[in-house]
C-alpha atoms as a PDB file:
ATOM      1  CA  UNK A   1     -55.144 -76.741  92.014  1.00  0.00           C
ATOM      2  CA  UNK A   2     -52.602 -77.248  89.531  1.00  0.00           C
ATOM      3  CA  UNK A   3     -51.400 -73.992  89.439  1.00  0.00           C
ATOM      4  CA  UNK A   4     -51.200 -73.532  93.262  1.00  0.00           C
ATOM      5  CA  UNK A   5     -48.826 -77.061  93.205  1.00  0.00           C
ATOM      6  CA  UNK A   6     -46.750 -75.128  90.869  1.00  0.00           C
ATOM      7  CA  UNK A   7     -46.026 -72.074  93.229  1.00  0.00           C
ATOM      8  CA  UNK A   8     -45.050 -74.311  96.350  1.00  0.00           C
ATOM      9  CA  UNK A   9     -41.624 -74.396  96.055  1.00  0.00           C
ATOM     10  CA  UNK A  10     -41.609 -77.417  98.321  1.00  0.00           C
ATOM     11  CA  UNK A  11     -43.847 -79.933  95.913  1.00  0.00           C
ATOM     12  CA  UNK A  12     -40.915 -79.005  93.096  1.00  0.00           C
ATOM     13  CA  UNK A  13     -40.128 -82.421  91.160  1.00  0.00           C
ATOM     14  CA  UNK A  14     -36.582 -83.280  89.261  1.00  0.00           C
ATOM     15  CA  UNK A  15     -36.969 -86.437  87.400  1.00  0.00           C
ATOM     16  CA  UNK A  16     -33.242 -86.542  86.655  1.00  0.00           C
ATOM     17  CA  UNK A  17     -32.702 -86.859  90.416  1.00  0.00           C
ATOM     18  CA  UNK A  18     -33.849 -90.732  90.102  1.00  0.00           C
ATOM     19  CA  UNK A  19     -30.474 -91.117  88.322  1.00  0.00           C
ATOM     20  CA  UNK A  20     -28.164 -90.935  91.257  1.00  0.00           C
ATOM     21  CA  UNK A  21     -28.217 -92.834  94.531  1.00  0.00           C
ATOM     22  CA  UNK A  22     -25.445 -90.281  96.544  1.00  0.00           C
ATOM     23  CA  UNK A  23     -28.478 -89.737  98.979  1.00  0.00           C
ATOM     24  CA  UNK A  24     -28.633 -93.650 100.222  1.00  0.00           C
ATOM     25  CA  UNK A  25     -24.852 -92.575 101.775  1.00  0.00           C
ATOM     26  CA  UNK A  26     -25.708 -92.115 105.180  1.00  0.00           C
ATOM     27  CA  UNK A  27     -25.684 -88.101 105.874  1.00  0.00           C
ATOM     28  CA  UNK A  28     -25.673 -87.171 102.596  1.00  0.00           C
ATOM     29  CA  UNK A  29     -27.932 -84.379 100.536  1.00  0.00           C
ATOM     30  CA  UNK A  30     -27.951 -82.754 103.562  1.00  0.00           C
ATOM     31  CA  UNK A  31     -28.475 -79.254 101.698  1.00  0.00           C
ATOM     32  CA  UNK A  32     -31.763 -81.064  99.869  1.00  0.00           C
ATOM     33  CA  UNK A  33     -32.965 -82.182 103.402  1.00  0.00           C
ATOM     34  CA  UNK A  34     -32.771 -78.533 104.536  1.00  0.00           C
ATOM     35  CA  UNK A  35     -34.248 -76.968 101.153  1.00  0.00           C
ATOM     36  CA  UNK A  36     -37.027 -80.157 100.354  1.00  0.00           C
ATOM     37  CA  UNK A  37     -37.740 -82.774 102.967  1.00  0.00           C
ATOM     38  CA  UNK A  38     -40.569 -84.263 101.055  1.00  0.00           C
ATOM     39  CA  UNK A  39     -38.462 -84.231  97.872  1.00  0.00           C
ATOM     40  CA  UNK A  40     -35.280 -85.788  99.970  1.00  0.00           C
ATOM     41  CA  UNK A  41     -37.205 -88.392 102.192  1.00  0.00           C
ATOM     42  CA  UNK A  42     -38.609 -89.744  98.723  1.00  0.00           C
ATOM     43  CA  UNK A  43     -35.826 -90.321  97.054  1.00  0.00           C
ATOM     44  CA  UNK A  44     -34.210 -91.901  99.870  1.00  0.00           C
ATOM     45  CA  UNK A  45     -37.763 -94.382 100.023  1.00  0.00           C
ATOM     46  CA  UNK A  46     -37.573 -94.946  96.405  1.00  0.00           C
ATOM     47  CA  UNK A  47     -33.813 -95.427  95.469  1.00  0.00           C
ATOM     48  CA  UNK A  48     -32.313 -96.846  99.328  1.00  0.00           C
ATOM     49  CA  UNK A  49     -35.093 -98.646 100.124  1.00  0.00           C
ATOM     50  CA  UNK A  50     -37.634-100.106  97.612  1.00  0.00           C
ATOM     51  CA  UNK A  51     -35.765-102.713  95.769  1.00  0.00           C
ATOM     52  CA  UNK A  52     -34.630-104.274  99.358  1.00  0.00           C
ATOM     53  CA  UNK A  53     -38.154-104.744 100.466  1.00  0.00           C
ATOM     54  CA  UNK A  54     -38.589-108.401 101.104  1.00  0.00           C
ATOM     55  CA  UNK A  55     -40.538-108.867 103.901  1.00  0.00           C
ATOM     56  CA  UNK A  56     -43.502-107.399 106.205  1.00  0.00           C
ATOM     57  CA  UNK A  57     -40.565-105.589 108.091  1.00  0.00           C
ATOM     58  CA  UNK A  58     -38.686-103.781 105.368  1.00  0.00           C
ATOM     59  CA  UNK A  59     -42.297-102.904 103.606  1.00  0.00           C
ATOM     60  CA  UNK A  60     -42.991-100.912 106.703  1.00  0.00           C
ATOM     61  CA  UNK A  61     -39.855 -99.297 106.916  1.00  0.00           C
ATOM     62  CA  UNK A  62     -40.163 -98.309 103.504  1.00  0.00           C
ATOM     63  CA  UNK A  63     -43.726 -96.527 103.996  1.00  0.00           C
ATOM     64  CA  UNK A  64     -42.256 -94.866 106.654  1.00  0.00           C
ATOM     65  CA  UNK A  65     -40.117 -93.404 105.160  1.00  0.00           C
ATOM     66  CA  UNK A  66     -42.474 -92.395 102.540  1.00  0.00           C
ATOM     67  CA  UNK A  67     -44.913 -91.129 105.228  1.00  0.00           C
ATOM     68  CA  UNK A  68     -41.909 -88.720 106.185  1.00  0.00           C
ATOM     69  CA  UNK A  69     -42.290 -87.056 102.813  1.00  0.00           C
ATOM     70  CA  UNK A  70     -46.062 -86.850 102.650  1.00  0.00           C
ATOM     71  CA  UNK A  71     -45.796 -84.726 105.956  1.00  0.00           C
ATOM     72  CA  UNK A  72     -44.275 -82.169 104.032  1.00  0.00           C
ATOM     73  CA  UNK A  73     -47.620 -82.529 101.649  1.00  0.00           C
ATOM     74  CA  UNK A  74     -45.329 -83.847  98.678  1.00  0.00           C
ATOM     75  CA  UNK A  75     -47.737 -85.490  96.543  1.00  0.00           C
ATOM     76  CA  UNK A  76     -45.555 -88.280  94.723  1.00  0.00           C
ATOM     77  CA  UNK A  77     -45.535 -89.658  98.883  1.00  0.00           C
ATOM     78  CA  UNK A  78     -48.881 -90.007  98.794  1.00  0.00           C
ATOM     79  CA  UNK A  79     -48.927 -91.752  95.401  1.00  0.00           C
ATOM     80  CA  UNK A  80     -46.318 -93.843  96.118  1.00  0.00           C
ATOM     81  CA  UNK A  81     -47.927 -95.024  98.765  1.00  0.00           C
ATOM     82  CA  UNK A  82     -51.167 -95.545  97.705  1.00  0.00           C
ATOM     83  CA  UNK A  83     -49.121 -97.961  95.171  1.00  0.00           C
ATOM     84  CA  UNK A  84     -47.717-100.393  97.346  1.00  0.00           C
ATOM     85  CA  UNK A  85     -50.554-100.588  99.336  1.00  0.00           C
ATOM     86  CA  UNK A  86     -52.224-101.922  95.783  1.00  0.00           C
ATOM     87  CA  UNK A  87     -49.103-103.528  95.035  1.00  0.00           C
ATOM     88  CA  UNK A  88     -49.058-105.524  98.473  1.00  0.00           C
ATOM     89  CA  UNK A  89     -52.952-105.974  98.662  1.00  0.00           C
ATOM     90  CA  UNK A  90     -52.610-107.533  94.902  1.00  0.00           C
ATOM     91  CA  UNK A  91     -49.491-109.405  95.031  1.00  0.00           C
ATOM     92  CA  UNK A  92     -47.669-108.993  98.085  1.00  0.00           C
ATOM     93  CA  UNK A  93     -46.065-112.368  98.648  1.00  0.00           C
ATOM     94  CA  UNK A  94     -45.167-112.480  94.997  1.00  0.00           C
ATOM     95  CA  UNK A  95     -43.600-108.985  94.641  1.00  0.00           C
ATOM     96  CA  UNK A  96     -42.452-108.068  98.664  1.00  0.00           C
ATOM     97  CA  UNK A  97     -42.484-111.429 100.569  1.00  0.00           C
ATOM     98  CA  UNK A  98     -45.291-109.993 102.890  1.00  0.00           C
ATOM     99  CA  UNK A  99     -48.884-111.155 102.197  1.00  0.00           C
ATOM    100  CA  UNK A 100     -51.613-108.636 101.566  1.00  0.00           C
ATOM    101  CA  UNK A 101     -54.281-107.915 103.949  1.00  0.00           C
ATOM    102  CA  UNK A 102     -58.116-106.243 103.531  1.00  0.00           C
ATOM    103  CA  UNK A 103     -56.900-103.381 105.163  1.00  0.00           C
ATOM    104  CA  UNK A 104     -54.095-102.514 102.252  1.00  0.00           C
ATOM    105  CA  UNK A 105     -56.697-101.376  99.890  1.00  0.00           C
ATOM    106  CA  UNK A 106     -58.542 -98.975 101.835  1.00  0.00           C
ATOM    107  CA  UNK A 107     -54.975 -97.103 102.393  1.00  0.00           C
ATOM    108  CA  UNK A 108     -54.001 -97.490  98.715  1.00  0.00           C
ATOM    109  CA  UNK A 109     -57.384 -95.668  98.182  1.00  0.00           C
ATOM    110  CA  UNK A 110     -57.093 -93.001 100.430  1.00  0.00           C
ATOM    111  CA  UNK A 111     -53.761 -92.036  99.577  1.00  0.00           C
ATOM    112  CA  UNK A 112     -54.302 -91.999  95.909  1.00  0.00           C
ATOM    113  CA  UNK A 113     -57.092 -89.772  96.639  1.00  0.00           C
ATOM    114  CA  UNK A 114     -54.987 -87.335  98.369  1.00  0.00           C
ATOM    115  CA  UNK A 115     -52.432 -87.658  95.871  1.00  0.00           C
ATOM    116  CA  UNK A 116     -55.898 -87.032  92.749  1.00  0.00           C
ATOM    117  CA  UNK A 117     -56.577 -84.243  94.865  1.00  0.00           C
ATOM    118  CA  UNK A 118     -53.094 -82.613  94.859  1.00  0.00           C
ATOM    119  CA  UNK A 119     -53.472 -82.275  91.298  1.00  0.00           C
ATOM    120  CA  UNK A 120     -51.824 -86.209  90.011  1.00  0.00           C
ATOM    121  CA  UNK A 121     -53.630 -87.082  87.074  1.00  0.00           C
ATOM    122  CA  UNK A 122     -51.378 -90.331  87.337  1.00  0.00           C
ATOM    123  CA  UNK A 123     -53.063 -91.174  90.818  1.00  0.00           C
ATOM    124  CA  UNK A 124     -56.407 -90.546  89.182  1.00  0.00           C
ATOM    125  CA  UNK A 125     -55.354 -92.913  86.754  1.00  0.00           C
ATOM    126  CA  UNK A 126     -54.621 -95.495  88.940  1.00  0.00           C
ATOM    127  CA  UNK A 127     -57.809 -94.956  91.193  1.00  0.00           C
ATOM    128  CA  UNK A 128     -59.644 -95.735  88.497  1.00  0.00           C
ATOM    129  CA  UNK A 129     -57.617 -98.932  87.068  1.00  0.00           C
ATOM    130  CA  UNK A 130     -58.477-100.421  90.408  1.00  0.00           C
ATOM    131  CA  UNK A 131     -61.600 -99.461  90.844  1.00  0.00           C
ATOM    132  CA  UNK A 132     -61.745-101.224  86.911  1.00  0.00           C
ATOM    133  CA  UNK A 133     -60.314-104.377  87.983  1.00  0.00           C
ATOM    134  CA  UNK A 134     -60.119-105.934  84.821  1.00  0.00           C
ATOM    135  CA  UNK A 135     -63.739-106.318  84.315  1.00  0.00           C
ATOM    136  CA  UNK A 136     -63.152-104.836  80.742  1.00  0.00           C
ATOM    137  CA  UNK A 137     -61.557-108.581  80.544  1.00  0.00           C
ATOM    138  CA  UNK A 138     -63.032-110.707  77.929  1.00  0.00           C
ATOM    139  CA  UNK A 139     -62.046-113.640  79.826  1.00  0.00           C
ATOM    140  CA  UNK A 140     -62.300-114.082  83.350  1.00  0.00           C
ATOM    141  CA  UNK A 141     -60.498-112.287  85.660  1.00  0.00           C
ATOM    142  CA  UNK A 142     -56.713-113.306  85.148  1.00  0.00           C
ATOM    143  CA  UNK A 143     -55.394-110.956  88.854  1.00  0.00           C
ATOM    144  CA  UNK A 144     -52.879-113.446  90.725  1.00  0.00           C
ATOM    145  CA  UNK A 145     -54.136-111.680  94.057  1.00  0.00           C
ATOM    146  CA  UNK A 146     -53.503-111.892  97.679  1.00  0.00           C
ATOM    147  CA  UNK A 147     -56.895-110.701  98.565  1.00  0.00           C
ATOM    148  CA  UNK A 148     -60.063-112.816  96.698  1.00  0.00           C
ATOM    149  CA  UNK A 149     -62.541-109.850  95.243  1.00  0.00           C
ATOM    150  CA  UNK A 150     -65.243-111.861  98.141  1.00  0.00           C
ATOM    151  CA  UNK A 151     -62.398-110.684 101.314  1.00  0.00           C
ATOM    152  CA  UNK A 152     -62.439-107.640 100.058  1.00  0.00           C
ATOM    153  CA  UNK A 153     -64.095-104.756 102.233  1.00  0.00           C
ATOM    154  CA  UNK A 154     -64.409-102.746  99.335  1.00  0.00           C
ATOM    155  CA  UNK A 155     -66.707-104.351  96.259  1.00  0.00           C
ATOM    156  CA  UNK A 156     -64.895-104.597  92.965  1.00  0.00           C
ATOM    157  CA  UNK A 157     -65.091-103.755  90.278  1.00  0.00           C
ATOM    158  CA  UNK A 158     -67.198-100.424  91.004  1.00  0.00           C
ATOM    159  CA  UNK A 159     -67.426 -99.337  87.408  1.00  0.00           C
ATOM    160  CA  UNK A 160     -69.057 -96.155  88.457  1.00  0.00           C
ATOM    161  CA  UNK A 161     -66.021 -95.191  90.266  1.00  0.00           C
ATOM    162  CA  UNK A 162     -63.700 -96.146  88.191  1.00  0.00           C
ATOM    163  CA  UNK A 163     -66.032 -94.568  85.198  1.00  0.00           C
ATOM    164  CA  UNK A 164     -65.477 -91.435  87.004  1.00  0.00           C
ATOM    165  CA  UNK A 165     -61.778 -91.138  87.704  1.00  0.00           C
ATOM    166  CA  UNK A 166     -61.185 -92.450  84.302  1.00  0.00           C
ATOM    167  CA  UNK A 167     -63.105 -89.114  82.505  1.00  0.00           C
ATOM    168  CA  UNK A 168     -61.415 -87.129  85.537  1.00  0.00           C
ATOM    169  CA  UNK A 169     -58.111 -88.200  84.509  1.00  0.00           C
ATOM    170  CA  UNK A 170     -58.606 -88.289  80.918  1.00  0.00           C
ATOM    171  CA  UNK A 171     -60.382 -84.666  80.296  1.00  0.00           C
ATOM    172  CA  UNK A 172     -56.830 -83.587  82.994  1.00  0.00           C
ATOM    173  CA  UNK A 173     -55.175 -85.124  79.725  1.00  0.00           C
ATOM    174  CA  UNK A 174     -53.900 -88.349  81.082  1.00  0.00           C
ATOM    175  CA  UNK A 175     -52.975 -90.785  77.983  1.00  0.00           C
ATOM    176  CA  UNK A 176     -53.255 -93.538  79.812  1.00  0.00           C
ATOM    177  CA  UNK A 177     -57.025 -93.020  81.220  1.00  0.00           C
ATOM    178  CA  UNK A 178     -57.995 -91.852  77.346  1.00  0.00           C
ATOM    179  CA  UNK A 179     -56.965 -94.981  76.057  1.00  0.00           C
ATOM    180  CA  UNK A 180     -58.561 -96.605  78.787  1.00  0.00           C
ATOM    181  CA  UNK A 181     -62.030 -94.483  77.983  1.00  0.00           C
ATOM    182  CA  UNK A 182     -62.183 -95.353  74.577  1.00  0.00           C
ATOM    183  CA  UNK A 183     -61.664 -99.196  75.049  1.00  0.00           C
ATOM    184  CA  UNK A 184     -64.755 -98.481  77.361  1.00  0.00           C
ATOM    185  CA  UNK A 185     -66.699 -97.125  75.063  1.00  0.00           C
ATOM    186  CA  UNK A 186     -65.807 -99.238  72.313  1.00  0.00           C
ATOM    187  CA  UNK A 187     -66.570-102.426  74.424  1.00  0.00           C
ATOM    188  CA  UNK A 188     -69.589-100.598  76.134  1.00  0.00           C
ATOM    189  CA  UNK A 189     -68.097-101.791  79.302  1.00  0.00           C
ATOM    190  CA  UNK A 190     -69.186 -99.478  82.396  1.00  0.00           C
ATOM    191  CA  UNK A 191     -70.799 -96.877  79.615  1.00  0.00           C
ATOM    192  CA  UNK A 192     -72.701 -96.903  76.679  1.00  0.00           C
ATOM    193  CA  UNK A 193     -71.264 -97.885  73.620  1.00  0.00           C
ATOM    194  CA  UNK A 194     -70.144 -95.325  71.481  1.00  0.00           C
ATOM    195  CA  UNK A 195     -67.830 -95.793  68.544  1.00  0.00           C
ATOM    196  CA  UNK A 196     -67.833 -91.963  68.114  1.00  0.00           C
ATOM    197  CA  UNK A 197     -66.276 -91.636  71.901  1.00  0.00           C
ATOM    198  CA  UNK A 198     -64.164 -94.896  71.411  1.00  0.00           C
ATOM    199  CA  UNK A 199     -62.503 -92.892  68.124  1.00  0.00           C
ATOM    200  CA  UNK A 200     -62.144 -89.477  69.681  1.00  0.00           C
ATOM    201  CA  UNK A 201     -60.351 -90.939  72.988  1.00  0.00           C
ATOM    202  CA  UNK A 202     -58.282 -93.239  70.953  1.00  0.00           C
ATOM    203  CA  UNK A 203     -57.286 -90.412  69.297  1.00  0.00           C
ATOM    204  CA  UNK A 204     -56.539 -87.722  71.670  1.00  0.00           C
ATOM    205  CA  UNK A 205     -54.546 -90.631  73.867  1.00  0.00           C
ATOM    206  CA  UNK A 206     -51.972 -91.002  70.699  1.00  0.00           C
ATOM    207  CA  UNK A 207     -51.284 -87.332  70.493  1.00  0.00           C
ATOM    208  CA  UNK A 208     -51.262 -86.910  74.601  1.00  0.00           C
ATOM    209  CA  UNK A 209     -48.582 -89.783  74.250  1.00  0.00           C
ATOM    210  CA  UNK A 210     -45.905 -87.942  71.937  1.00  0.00           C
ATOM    211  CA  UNK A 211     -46.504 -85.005  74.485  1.00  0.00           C
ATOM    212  CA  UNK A 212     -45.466 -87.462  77.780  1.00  0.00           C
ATOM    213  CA  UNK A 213     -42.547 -89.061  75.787  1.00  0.00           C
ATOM    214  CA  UNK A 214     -41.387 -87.245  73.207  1.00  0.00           C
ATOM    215  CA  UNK A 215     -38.747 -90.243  72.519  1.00  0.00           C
ATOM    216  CA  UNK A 216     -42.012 -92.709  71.895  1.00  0.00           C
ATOM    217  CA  UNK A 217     -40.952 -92.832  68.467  1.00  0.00           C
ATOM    218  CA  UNK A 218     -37.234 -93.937  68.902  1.00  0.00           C
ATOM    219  CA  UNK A 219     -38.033 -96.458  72.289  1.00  0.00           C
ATOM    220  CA  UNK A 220     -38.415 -99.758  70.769  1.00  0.00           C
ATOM    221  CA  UNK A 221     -41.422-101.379  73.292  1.00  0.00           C
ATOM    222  CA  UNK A 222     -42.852 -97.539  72.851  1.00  0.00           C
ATOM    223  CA  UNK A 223     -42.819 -97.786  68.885  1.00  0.00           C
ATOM    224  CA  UNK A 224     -44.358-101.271  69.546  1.00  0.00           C
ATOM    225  CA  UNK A 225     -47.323 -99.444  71.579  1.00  0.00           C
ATOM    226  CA  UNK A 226     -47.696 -96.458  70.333  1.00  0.00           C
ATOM    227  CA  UNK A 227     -48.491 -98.784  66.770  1.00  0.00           C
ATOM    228  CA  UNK A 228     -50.941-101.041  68.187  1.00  0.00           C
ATOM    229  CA  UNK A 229     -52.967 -98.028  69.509  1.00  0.00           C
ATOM    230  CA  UNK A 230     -52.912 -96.072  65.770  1.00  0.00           C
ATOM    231  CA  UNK A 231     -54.189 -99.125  64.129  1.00  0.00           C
ATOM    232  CA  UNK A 232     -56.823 -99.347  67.104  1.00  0.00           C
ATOM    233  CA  UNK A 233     -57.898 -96.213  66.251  1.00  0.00           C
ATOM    234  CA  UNK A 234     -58.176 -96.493  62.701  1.00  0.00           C
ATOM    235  CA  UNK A 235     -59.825 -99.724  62.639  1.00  0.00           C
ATOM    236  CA  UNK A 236     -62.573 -98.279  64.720  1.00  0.00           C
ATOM    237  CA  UNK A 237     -62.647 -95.557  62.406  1.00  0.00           C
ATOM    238  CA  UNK A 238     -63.630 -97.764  60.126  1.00  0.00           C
ATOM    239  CA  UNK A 239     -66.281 -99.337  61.357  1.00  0.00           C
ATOM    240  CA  UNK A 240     -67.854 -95.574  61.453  1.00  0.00           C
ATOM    241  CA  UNK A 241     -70.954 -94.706  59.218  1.00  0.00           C
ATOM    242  CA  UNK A 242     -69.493 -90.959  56.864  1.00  0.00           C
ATOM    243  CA  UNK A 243     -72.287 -89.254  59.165  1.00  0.00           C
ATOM    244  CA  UNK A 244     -70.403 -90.524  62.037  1.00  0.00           C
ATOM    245  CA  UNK A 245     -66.774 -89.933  60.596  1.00  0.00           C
ATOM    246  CA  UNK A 246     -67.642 -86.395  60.310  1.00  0.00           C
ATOM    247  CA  UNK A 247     -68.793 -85.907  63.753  1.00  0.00           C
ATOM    248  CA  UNK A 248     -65.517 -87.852  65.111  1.00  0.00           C
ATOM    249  CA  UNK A 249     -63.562 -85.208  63.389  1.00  0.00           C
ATOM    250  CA  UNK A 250     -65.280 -82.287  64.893  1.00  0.00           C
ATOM    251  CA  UNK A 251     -65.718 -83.968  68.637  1.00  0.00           C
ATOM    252  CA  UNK A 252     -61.614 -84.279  68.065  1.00  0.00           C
ATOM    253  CA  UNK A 253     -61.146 -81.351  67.240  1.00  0.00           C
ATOM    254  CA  UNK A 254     -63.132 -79.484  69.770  1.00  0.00           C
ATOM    255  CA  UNK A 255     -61.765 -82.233  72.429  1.00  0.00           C
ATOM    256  CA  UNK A 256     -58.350 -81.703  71.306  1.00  0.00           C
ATOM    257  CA  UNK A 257     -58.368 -77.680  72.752  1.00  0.00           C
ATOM    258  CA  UNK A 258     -59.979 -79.034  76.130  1.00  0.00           C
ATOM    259  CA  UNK A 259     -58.095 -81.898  76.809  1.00  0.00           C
ATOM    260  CA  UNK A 260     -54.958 -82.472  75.023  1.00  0.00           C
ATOM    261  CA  UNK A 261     -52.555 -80.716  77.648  1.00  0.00           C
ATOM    262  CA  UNK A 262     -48.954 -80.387  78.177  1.00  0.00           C
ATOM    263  CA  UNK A 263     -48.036 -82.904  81.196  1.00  0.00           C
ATOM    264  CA  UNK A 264     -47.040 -81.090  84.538  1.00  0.00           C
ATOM    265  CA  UNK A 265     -43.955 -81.489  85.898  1.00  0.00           C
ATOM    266  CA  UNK A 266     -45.852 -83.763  88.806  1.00  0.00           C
ATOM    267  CA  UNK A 267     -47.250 -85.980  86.273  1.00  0.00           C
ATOM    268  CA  UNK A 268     -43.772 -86.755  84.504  1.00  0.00           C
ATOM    269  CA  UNK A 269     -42.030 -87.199  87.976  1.00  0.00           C
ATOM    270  CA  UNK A 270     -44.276 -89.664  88.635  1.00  0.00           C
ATOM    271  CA  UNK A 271     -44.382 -91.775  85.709  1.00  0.00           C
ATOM    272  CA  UNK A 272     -40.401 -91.848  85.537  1.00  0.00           C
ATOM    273  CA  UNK A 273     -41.328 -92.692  89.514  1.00  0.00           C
ATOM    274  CA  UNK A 274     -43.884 -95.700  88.565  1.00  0.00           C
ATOM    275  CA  UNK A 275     -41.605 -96.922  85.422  1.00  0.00           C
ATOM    276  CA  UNK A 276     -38.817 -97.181  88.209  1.00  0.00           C
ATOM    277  CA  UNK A 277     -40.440 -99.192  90.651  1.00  0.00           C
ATOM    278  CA  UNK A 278     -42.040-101.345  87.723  1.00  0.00           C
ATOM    279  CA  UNK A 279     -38.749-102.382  86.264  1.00  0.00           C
ATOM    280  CA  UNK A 280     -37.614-103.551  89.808  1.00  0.00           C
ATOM    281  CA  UNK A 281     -40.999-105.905  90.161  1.00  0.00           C
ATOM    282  CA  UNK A 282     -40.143-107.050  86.935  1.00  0.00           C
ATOM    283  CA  UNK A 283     -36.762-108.204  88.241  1.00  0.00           C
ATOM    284  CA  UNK A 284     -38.334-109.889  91.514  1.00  0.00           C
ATOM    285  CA  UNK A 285     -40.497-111.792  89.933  1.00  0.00           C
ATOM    286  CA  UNK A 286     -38.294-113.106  87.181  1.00  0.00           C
ATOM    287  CA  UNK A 287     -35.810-113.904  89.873  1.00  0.00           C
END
């Protein structure tokens, strides 16, 4: 699957493209138009487009836009989309001035699935954080949501979904969804507890980490992370029995060949995509 993406010469990602704006200009990037629609329509979604959306209207346009580039099967479209869809289901009014409906979460699903199935172990990610829906939450659910969980046509959480496109994700070498699976199994939230699992994930999610950022270390929030998780592993390290420390170290180490992997070029195109759109919520809300 991965491979095949690779080949297509029309699913080919630049993440230094999200730098310049010269395609907003109307008539511009005509020679990227010609040579990658789905990559051009995109851009022109994602840097004309998004940070105007403040209404039902503009929302629209935007996924419009966005549908455009998933014609030309460009998978960041269909993730994209699948994102405001959550976005607007979850906090429309707050983040786009345009109140979610029922019907926003069945097409966040879909396209996220199209988007899993074009080989984005981010969309597989995020299928599975909403499937999740904070039930690994101590305290009650603390969503701000459009849509109450008892509107919703599809029951959440579903932790045997969101089990699924969690191990999906993380054994595709996601950091995110390892993290995620080992504060499952640590919790025994969805899955049997297993401090053995909750070590190993922990684990392999720090090292997949330095391999999606290699700047982690000199970001200051990243530092800040990447900290919190090493001393999350280690303290469930040490809550392991020496029978149990010694098969951690061989379940890493035999998990480490399978699922430590180098992030494809989809993956970081999309999370330079997703950090994008994030630091522009960020702004709306704040005012």
């Amino acid at each position: 699957m991965l491979s095949s993406l690779a080949v297509n010469s029309s699913t080919k990602h630049n993440s230094s493209t999200l730098s310049t704006t010269k395609i907003c200009e109307n008539g511009s990037d005509q020679e990227l138009l010609q040579k990658n629609p789905g990559h051009y329509f995109f851009r022109r979604a994602l840097l004309c487009n998004y940070e105007h959306i403040n209404n039902q209207e503009t929302f629209d346009k935007t996924i419009a836009i966005l549908s455009k580039s998933a014609q030309y099967k460009y998978p960041p479209a269909y993730l994209l989309i699948g994102i405001l869809y959550e976005n607007k289901y979850e906090s429309g009014s707050l983040i786009y001035n345009a109140k979610g409906v029922p019907q926003d979460l069945s097409k966040a699903i879909i396209n996220l699935e199209i988007a899993s199935s074009m080989g984005s172990t981010v969309a597989q990610n995020k299928l599975a954080e909403l499937y999740l829906d904070d039930a690994h939450l101590i305290e009650q659910n603390t969503k701000i949501k459009d849509i109450s969980n008892a509107d919703s046509l599809i029951p959440l959480p579903d932790m045997t979904k969101a089990i699924y496109w969690f191990k999906l994700a993380a054994k595709n070498g996601n950091p995110a969804a390892q993290g995620s699976l080992s504060e499952l199994y640590k919790m025994g939230i969805g899955i049997p507890q297993n401090y053995v699992k909750a070590y190993v994930w922990q684990n392999l999610s720090i090292v997949s980490q330095y391999r999606y950022n290699k700047k982690i270390t000199s970001d200051s929030i990243g530092k800040i992370l990447l900290k919190s998780h090493i001393e999350t592993r280690d303290k469930i390290y040490k809550e392991l029995s020496a029978n149990q420390k010694i098969e951690a170290q061989k379940l890493s180490e035999d998990y480490a060949k399978k699922f430590v992997k180098k992030p494809s070029e989809l993956d970081l195109f999309s999370t330079n995509s997703i950090s994008y759109i994030s630091a522009i919520n960020i702004k709306k809300i704040l005012g």
